[in-house]
C-alpha atoms as a PDB file:
ATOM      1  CA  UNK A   1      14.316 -44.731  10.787  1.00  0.00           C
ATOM      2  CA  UNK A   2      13.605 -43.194   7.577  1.00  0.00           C
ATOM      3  CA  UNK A   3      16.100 -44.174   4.558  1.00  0.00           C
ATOM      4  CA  UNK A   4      16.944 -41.713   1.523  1.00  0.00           C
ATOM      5  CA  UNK A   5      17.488 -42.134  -2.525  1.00  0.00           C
ATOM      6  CA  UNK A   6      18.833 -39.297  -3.472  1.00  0.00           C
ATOM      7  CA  UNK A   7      17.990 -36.622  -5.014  1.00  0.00           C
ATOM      8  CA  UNK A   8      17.552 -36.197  -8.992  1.00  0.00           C
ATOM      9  CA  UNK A   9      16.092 -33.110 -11.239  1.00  0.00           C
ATOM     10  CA  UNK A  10      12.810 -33.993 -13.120  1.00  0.00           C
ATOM     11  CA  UNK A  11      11.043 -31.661 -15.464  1.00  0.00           C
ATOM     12  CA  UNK A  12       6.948 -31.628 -13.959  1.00  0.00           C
ATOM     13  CA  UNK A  13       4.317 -31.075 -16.247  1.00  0.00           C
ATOM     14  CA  UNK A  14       1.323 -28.679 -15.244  1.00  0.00           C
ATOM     15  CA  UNK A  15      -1.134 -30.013 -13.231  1.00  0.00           C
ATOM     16  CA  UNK A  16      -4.404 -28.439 -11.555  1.00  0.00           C
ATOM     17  CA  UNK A  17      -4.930 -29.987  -7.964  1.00  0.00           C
ATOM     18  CA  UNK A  18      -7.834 -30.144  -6.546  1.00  0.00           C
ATOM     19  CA  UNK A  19      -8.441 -30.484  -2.954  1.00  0.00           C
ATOM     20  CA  UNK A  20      -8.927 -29.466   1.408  1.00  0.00           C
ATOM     21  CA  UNK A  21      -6.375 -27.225   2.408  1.00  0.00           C
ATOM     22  CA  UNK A  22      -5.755 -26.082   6.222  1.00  0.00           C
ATOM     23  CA  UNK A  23      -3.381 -23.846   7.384  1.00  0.00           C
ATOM     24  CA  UNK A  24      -0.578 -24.037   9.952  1.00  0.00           C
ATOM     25  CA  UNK A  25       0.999 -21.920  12.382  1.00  0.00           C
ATOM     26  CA  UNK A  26       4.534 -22.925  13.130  1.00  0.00           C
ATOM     27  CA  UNK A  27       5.665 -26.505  11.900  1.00  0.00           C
ATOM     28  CA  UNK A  28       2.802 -29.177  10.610  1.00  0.00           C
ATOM     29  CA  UNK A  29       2.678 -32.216  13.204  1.00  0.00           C
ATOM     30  CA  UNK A  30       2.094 -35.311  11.832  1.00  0.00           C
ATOM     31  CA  UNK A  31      -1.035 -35.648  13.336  1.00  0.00           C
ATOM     32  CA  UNK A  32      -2.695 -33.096  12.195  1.00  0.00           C
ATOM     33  CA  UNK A  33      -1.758 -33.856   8.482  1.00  0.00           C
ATOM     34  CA  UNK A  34      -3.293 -37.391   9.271  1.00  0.00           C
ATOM     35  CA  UNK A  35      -6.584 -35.703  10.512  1.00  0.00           C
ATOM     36  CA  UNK A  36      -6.454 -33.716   7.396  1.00  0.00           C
ATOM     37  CA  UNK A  37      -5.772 -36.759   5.276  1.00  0.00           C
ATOM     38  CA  UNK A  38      -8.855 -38.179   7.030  1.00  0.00           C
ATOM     39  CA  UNK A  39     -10.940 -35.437   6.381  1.00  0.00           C
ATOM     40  CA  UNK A  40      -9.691 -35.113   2.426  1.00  0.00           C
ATOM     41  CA  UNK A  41     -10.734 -39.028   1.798  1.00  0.00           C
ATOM     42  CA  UNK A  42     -14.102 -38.278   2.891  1.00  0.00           C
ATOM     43  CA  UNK A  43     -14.872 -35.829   0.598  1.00  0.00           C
ATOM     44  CA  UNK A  44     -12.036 -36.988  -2.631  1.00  0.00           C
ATOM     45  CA  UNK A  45     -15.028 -39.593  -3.851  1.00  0.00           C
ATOM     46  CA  UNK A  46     -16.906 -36.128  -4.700  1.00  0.00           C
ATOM     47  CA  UNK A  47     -13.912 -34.798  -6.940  1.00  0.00           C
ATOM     48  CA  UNK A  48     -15.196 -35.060 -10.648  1.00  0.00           C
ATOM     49  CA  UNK A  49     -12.245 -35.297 -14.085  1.00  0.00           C
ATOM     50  CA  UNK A  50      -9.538 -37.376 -11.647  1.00  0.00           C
ATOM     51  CA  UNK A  51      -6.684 -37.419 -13.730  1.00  0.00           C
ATOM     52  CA  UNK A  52      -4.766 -40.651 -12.089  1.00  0.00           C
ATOM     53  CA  UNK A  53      -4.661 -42.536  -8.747  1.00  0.00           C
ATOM     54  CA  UNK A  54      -1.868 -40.152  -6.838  1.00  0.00           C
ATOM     55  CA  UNK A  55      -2.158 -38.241  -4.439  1.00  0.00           C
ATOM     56  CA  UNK A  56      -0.397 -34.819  -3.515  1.00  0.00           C
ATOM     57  CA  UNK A  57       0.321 -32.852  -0.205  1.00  0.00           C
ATOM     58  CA  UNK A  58       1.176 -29.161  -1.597  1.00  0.00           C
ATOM     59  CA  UNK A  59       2.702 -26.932   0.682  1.00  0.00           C
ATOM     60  CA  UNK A  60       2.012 -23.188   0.008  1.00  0.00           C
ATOM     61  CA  UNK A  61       1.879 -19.703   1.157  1.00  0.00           C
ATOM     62  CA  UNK A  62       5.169 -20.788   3.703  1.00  0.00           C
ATOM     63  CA  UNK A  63       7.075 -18.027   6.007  1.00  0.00           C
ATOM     64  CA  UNK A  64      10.038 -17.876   7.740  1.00  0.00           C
ATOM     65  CA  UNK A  65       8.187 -19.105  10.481  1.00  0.00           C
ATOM     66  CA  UNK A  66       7.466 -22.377   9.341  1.00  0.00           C
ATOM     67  CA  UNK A  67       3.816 -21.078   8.807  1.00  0.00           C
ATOM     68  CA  UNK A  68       1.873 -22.504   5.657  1.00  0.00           C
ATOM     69  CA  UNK A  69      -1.139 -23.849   3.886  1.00  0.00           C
ATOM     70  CA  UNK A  70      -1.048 -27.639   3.394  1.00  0.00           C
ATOM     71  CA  UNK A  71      -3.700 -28.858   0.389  1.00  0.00           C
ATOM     72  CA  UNK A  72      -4.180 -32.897   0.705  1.00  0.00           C
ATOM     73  CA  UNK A  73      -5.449 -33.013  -3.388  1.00  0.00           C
ATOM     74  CA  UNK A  74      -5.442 -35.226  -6.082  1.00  0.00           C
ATOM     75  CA  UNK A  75      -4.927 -34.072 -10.135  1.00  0.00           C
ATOM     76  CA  UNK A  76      -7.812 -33.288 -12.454  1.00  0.00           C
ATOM     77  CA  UNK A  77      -7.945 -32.946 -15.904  1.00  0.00           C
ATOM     78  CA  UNK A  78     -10.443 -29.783 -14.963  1.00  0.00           C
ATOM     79  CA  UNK A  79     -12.218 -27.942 -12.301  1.00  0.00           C
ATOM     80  CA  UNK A  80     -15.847 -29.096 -12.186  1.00  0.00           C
ATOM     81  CA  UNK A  81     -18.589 -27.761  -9.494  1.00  0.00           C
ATOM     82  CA  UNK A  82     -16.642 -28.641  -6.099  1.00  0.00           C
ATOM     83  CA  UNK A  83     -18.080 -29.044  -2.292  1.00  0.00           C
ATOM     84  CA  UNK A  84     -17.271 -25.964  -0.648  1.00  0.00           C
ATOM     85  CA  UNK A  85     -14.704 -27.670   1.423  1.00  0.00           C
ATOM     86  CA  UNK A  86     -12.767 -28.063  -1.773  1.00  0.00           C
ATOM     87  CA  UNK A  87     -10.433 -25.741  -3.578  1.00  0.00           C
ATOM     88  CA  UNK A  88      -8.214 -25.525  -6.533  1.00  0.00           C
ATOM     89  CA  UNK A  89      -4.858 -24.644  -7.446  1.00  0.00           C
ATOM     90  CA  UNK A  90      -2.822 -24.471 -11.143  1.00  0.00           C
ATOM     91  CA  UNK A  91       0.854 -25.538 -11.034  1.00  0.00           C
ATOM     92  CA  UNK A  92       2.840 -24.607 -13.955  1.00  0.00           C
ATOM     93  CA  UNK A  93       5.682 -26.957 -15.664  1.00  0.00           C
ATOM     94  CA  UNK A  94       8.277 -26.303 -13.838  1.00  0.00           C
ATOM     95  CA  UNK A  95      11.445 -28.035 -13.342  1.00  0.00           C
ATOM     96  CA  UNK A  96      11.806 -29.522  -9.664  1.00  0.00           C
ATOM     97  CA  UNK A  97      14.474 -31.302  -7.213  1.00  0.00           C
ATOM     98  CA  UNK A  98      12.812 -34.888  -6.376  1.00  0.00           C
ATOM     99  CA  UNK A  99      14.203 -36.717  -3.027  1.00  0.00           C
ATOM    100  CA  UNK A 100      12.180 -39.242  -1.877  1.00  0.00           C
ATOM    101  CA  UNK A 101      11.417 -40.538   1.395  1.00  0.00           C
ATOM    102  CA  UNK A 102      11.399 -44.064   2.840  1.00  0.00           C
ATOM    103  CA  UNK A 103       9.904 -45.179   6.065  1.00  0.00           C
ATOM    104  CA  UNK A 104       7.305 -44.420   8.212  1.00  0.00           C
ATOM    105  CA  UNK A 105       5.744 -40.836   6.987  1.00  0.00           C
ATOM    106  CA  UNK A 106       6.557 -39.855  10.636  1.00  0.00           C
ATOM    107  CA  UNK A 107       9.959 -38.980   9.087  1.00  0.00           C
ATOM    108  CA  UNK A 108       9.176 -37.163   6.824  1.00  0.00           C
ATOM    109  CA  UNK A 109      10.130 -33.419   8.416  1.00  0.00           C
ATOM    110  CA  UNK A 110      13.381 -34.654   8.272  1.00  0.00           C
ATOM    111  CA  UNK A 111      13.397 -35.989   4.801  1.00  0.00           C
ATOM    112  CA  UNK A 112      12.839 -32.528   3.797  1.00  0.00           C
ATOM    113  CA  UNK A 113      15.199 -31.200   6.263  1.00  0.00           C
ATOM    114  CA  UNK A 114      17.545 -33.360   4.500  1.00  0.00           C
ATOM    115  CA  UNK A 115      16.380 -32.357   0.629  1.00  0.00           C
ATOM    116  CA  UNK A 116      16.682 -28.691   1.646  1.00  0.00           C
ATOM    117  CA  UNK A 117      20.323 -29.322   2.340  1.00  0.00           C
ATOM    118  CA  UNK A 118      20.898 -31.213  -0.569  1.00  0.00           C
ATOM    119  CA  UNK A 119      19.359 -28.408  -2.377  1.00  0.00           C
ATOM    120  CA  UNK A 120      22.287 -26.107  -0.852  1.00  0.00           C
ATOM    121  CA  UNK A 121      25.504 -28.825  -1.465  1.00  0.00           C
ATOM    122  CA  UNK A 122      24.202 -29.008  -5.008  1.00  0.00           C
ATOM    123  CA  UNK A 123      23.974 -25.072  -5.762  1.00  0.00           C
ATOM    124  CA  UNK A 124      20.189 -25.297  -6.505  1.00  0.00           C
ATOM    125  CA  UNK A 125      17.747 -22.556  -4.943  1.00  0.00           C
ATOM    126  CA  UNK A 126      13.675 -23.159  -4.103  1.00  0.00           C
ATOM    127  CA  UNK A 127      11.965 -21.454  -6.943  1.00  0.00           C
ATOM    128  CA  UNK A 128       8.153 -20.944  -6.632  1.00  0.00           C
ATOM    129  CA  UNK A 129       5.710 -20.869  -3.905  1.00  0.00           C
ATOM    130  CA  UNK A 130       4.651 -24.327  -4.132  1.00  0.00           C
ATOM    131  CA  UNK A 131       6.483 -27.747  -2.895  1.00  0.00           C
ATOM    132  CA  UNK A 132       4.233 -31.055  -2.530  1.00  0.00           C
ATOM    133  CA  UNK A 133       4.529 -34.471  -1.276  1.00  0.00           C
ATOM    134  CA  UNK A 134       3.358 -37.181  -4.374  1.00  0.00           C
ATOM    135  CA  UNK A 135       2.002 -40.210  -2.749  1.00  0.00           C
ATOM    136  CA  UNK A 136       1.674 -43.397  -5.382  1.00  0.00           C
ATOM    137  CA  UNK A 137       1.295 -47.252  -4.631  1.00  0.00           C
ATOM    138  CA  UNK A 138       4.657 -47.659  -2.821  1.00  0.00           C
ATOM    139  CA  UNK A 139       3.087 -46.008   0.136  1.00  0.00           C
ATOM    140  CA  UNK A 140       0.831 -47.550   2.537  1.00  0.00           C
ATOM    141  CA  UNK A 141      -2.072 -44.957   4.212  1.00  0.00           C
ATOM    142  CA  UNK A 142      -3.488 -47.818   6.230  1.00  0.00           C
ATOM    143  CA  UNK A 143       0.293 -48.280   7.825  1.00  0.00           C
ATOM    144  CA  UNK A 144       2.312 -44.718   6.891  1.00  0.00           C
ATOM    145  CA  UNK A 145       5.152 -46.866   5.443  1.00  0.00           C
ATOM    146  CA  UNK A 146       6.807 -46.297   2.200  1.00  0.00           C
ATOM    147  CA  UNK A 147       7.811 -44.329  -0.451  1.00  0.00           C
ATOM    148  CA  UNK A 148       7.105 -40.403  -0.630  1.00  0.00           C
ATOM    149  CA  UNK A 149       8.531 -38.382  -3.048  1.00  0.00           C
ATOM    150  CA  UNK A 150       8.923 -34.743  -2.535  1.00  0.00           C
ATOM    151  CA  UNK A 151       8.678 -31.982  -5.056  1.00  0.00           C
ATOM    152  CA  UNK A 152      10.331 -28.754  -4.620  1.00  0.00           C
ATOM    153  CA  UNK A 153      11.058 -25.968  -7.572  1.00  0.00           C
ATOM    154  CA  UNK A 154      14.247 -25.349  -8.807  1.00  0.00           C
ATOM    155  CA  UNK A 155      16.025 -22.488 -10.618  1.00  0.00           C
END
């Protein structure tokens, strides 16, 4: 059972990610994000100007549908040569609603369920095309347990 802290407005900086993206028809399962994942840590040791030691799951190019790109990156100060598998985005500062999730990640569709409702008790509308998971050292990828915090941008 997946446990919730709230939700709080932080100011993000820009940031270029760098990383394998797939894309989804209908909602993401957890397993394929995990294959993903897999795939993305075999090529990450080939990513060049890595800004820090988080990771990011940006969500992009969503529908109605529940259709979208899903980019398993981490940050870079810049865009060097990259393995074809390998693509960029920019992110600009933006401000964003922050909710993070607790528990095994295979709760985390309903973490964001739960953000996007928060989102609507608190007035605030999704602003931008691009929401992301930000993984740090309170989550365990051997495991799936722990902290996720998830981005989304806020007018």
């Amino acid at each position: 059972m997946a446990a919730e802290k709230g939700l709080r407005i932080e100011q993000g900086h820009a940031m270029t990610l760098v990383g394998l993206s797939h894309h989804y028809a209908g909602e993401m399962g957890v397993d394929a994000g995990s294959e993903q994942w897999s795939e993305f840590m075999s090529l990450e040791g080939k990513i060049a100007s890595r800004k820090d030691d988080l990771f990011y799951g940006a969500c992009l190019n969503g529908d109605s549908k529940g259709n979208m790109d899903y980019l398993c990156a981490v940050e870079v100060t810049k865009v060097n040569d990259l393995p074809a598998e390998l693509t960029s985005i920019q992110m600009p500062a933006r401000k964003y609603a922050v909710f993070t999730h607790t528990g095994n990640i295979s709760g985390i569709q309903q973490s964001w369920k739960r953000l996007f409702g928060l989102l609507r008790e608190a007035k605030l509308r999704e602003e931008g095309d691009v929401s992301f998971e930000r993984y740090d050292s309170r989550f365990d990828p051997e495991t799936g347990d722990g902290d996720v915090e998830i981005w989304v941008p806020v007018g």
